[in-house]
C-alpha atoms as a PDB file:
ATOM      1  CA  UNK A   1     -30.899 -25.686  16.220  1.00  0.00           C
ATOM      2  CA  UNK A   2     -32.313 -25.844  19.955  1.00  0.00           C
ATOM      3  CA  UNK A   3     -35.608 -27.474  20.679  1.00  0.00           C
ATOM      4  CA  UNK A   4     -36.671 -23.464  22.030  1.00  0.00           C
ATOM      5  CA  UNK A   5     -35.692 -22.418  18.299  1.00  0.00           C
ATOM      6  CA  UNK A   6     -37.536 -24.874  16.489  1.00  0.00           C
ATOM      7  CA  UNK A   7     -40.836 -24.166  19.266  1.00  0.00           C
ATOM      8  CA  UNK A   8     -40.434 -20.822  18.863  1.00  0.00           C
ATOM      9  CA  UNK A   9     -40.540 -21.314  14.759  1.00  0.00           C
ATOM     10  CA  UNK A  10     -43.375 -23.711  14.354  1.00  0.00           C
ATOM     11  CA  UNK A  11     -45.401 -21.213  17.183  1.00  0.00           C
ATOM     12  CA  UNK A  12     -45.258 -18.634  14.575  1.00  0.00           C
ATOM     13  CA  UNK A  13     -45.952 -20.585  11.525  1.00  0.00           C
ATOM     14  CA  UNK A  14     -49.423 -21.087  13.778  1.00  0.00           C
ATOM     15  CA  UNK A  15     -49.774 -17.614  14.305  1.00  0.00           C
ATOM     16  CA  UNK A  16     -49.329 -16.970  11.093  1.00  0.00           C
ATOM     17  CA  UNK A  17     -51.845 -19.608   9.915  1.00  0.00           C
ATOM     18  CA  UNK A  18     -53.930 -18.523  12.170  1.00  0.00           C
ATOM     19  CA  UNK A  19     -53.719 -14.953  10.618  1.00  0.00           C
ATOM     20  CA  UNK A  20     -54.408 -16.680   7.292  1.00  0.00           C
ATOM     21  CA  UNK A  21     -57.749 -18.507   8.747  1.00  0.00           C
ATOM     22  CA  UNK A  22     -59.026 -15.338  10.132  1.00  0.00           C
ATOM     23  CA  UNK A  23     -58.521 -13.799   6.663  1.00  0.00           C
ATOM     24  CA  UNK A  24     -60.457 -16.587   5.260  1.00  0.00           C
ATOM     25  CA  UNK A  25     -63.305 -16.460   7.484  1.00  0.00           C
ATOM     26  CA  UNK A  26     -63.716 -13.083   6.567  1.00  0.00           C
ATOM     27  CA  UNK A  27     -64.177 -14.143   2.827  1.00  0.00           C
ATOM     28  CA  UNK A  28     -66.422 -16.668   3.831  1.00  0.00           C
ATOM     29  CA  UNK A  29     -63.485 -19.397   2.166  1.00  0.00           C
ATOM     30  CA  UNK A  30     -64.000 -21.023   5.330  1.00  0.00           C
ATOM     31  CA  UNK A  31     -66.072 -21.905   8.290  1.00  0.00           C
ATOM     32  CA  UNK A  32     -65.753 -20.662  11.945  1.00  0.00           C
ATOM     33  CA  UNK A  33     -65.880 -24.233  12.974  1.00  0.00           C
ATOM     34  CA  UNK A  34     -62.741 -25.142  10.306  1.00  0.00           C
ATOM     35  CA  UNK A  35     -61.328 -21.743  11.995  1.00  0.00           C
ATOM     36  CA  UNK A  36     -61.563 -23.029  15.130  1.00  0.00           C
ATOM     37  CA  UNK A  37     -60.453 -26.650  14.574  1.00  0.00           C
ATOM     38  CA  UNK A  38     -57.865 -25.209  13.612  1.00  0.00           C
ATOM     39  CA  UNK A  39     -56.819 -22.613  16.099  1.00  0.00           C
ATOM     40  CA  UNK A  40     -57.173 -25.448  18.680  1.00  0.00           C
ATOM     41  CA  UNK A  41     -54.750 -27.751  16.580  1.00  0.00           C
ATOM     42  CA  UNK A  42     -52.302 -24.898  17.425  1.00  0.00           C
ATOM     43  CA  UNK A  43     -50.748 -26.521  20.126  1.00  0.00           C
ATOM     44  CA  UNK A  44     -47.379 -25.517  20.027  1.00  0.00           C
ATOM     45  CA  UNK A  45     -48.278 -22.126  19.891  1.00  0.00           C
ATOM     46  CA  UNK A  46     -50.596 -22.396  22.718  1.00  0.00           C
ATOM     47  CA  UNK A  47     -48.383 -23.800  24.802  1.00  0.00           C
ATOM     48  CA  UNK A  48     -45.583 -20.962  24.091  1.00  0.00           C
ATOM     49  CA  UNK A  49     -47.905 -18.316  25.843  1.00  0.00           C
ATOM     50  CA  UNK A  50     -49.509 -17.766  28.863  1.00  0.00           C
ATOM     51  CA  UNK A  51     -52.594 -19.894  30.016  1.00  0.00           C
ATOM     52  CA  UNK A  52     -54.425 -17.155  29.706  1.00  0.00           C
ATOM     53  CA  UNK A  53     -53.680 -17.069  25.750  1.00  0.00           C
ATOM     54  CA  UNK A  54     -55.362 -19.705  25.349  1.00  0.00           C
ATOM     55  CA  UNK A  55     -58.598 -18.728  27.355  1.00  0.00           C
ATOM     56  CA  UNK A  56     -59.106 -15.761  25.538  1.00  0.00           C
ATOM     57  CA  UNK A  57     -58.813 -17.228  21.997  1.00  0.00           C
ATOM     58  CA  UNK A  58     -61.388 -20.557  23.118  1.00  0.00           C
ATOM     59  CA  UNK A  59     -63.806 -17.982  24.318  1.00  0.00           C
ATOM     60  CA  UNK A  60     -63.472 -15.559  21.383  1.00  0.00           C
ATOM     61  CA  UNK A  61     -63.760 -18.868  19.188  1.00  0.00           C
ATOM     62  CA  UNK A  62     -66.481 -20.301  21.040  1.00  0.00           C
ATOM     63  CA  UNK A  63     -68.519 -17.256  20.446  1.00  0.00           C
ATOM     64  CA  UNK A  64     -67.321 -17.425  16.907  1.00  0.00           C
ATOM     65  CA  UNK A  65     -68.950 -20.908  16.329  1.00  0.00           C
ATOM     66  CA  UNK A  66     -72.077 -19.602  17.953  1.00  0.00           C
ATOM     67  CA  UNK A  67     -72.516 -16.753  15.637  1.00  0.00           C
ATOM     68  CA  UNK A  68     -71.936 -18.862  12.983  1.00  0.00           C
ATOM     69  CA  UNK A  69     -75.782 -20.440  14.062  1.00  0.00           C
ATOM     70  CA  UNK A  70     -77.277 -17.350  13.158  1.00  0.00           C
ATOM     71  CA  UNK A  71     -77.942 -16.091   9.540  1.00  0.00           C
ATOM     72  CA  UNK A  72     -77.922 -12.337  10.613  1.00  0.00           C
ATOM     73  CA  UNK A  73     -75.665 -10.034  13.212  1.00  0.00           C
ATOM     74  CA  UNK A  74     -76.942 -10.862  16.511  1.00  0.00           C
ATOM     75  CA  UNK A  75     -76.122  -7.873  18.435  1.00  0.00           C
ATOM     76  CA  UNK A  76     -74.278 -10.016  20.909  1.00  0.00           C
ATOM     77  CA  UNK A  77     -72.249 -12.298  18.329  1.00  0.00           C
ATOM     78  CA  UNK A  78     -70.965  -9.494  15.701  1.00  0.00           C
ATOM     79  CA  UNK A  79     -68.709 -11.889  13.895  1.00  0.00           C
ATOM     80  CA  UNK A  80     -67.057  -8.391  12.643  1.00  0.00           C
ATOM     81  CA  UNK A  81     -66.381  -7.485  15.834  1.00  0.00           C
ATOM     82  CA  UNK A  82     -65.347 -11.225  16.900  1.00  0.00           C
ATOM     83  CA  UNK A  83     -63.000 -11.332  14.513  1.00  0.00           C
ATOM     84  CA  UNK A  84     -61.320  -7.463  14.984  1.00  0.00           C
ATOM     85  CA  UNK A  85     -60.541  -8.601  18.646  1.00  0.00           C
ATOM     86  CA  UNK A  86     -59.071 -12.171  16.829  1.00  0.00           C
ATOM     87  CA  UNK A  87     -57.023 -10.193  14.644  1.00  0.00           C
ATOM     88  CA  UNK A  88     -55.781  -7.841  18.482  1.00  0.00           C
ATOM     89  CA  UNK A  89     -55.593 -11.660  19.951  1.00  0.00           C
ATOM     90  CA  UNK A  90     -52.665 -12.538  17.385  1.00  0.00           C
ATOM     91  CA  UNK A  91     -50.984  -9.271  17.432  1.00  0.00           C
ATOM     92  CA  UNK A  92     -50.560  -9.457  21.597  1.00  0.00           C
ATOM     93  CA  UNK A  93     -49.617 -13.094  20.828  1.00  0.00           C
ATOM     94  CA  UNK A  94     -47.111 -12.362  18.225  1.00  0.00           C
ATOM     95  CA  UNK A  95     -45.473  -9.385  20.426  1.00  0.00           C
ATOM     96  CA  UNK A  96     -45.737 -12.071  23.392  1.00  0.00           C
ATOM     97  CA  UNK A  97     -43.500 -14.528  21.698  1.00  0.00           C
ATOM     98  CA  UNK A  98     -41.164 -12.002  20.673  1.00  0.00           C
ATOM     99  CA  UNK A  99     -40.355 -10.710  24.223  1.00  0.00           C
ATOM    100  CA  UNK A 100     -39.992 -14.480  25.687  1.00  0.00           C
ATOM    101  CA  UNK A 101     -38.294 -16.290  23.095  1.00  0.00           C
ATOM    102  CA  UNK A 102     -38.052 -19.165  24.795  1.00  0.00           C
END
């Protein structure tokens, strides 16, 4: 097995654990700072897509965190919304590391 194999494979374990986190954090099983510990710990993954990857999930995580602070929907930190476009984040990812394989 190649070393592009085996990057490729443990990337989409993280996706997919990833997937499973947002799922979580919609149950309230856990927190949107555990999510995002996480999602940064995702490093193979991150490094299999574009820099720009990796800018849009931070941001859409730091916002996360921040809504987090607040007991109610702020109208600028829906966490609904937050995570809808996390959820859009991992599909584009997912179709991204099936078009460059490595």
């Amino acid at each position: 097995m190649s070393h592009n194999t085996t990057a490729l494979q443990e990337s989409a374990r993280q996706l997919q654990q990833l997937r499973s986190g947002f799922e979580q954090l919609a149950h309230s099983q856990i927190s949107a700072s555990a999510l995002g510990q996480q999602a940064r710990a995702a490093t193979t993954l991150l490094e299999a897509l574009p820099p720009r990857y990796g800018e849009v999930l931070l941001n859409l995580l730091d916002r996360l965190e921040s809504s987090a602070l607040f007991t109610e929907e702020s109208c600028s930190f829906s966490q609904k919304d937050l995570l809808d476009n996390l959820h859009l984040w991992a599909d584009k990812a997912q179709t991204q590391l099936a078009a460059n394989p490595g």
